[in-house]
Protein backbone atom coordinates (compact mmCIF):
# COMPACT_ATOMS: atom_id res chain seq x y z
CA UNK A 1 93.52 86.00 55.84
CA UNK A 2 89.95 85.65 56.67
CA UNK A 3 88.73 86.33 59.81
CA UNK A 4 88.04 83.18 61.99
CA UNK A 5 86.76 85.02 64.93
CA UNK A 6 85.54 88.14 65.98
CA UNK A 7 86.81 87.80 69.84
CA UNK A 8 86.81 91.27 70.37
CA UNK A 9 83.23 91.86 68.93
CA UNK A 10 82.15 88.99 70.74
CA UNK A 11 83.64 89.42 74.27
CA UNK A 12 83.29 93.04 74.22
CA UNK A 13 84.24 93.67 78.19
CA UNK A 14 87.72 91.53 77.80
CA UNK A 15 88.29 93.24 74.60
CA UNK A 16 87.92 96.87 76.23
CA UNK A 17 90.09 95.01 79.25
CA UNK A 18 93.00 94.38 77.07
CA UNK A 19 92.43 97.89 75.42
CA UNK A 20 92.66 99.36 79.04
CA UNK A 21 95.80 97.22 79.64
CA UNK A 22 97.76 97.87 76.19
CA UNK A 23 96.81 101.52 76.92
CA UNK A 24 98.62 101.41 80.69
CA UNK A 25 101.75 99.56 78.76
CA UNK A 26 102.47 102.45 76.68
CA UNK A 27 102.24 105.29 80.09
CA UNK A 28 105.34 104.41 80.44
CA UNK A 29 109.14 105.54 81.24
CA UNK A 30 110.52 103.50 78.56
CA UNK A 31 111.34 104.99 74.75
CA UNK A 32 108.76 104.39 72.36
CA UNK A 33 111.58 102.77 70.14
CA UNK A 34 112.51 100.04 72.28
CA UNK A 35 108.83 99.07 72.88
CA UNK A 36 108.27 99.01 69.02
CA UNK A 37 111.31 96.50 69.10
CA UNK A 38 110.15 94.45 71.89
CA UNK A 39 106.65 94.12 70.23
CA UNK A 40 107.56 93.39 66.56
CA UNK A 41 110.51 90.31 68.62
CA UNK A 42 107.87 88.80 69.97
CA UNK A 43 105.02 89.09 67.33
CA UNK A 44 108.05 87.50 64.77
CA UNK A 45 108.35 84.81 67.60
CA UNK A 46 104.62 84.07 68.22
CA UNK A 47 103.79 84.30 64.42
CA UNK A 48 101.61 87.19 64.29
CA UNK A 49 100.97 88.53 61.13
CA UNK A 50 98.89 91.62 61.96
CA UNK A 51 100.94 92.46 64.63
CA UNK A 52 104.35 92.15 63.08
CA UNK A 53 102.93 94.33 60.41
CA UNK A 54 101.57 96.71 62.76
CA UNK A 55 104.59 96.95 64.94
CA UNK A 56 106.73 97.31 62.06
CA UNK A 57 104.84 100.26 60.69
CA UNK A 58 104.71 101.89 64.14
CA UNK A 59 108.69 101.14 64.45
CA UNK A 60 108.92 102.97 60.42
CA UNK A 61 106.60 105.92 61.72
CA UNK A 62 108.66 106.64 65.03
CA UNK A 63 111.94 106.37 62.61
CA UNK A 64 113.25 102.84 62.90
CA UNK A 65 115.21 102.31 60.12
CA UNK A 66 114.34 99.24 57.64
CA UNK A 67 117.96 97.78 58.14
CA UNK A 68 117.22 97.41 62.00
CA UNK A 69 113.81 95.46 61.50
CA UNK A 70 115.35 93.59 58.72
CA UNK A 71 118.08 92.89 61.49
CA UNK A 72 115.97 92.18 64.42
CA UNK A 73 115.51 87.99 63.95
CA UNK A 74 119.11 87.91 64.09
CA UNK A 75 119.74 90.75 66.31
CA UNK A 76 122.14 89.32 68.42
CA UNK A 77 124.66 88.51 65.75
CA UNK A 78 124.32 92.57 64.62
CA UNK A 79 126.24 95.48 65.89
CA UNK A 80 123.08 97.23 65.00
CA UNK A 81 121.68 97.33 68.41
CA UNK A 82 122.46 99.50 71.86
CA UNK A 83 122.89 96.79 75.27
CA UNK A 84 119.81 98.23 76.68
CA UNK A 85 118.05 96.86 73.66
CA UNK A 86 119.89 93.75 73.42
CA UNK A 87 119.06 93.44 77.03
CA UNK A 88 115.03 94.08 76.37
CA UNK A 89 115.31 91.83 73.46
CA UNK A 90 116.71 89.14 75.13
CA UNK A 91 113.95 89.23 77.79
CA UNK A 92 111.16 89.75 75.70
CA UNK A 93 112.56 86.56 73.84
CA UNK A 94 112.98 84.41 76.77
CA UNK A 95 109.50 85.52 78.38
CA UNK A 96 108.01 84.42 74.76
CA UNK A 97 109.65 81.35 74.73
CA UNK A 98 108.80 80.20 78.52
CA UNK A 99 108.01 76.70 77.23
CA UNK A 100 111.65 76.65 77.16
CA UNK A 101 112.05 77.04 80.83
CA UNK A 102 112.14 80.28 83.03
CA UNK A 103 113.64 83.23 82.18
CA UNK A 104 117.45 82.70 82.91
CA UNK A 105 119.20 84.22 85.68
CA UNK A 106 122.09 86.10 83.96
CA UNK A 107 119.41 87.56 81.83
CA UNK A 108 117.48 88.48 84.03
CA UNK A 109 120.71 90.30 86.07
CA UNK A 110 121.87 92.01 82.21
CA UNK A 111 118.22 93.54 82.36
CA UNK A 112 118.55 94.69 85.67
CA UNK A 113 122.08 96.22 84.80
CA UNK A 114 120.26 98.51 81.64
CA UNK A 115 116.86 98.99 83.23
CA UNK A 116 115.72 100.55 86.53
CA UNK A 117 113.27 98.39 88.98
CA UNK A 118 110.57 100.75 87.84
CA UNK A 119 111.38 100.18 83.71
CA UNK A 120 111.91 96.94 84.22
CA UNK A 121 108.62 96.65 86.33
CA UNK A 122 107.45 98.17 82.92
CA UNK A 123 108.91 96.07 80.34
CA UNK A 124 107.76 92.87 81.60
CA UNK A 125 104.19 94.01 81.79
CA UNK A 126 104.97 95.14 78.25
CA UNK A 127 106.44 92.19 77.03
CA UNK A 128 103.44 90.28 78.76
CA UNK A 129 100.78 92.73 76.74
CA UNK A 130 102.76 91.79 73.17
CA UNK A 131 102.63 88.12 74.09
CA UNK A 132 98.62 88.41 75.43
CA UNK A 133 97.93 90.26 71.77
CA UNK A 134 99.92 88.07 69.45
CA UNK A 135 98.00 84.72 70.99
CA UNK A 136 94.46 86.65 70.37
CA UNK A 137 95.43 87.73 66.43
CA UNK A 138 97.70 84.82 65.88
CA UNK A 139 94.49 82.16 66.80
CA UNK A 140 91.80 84.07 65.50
CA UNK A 141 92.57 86.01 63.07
CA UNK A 142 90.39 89.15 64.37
CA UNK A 143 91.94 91.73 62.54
CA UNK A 144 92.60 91.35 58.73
CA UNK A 145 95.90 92.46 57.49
CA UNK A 146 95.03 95.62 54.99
């Protein structure tokens, strides 16, 4: 892939916003783990190269194990996966998908049941930085896959 757009050379301040706000999305109370989950979901969702293979490699690094991510498009039909990650993957994959109406509330009630107010406070901001990223790399192609 060629890069059709340098939007974070060119917008320099909203690049060093999103930085500042990807950077406050990690400070958080939820497991590393999970979030690499949540971020590769949605990046497979929102077809994001870079950031699937980023995610990915982040999930590898923190010990994710290969048969999990190879699991994760279909993760609800897997044992593979704990309830408080079915219950962050099922948000993160109705936030993505919003064009197919609001979040439902049963899901939104399972996420309250595995999450605190605070961690769940958390995941939808970090579910919201995934989706913010993925439409940035996904459209312009800013960062080159290596």
């Amino acid at each position: 892939m060629t890069i059709r757009l340098a939007a974070d050379k060119l917008a320099p301040h909203m690049n060093r916003a999103m930085n500042a706000f990807d950077t406050a999305s990690r400070e958080t109370k939820l497991e590393a783990p999970l979030l690499e989950l949540v971020r590769t979901r949605a990046s497979q969702l929102n077809g994001c190269a870079y950031c699937v293979d980023t995610h990915t490699a982040d999930a590898r690094a923190g010990g994710e194990t290969e048969r999990r991510l190879y699991a994760l498009p279909v993760w609800s039909e897997t044992p593979f996966f704990t309830p408080r990650e079915r219950a962050a993957l099922a948000l993160t994959e109705a936030m993505t998908r919003l064009t197919d109406g609001p979040v439902p509330e049963p899901l939104f009630k399972q996420a309250q049941q595995e999450f605190d107010e605070t961690e769940l406070a958390e995941l939808v901001w970090s579910i919201t930085v995934i989706n913010a990223w993925n439409r940035v790399a996904a459209t312009t192609h800013a960062w080159p896959l290596s």
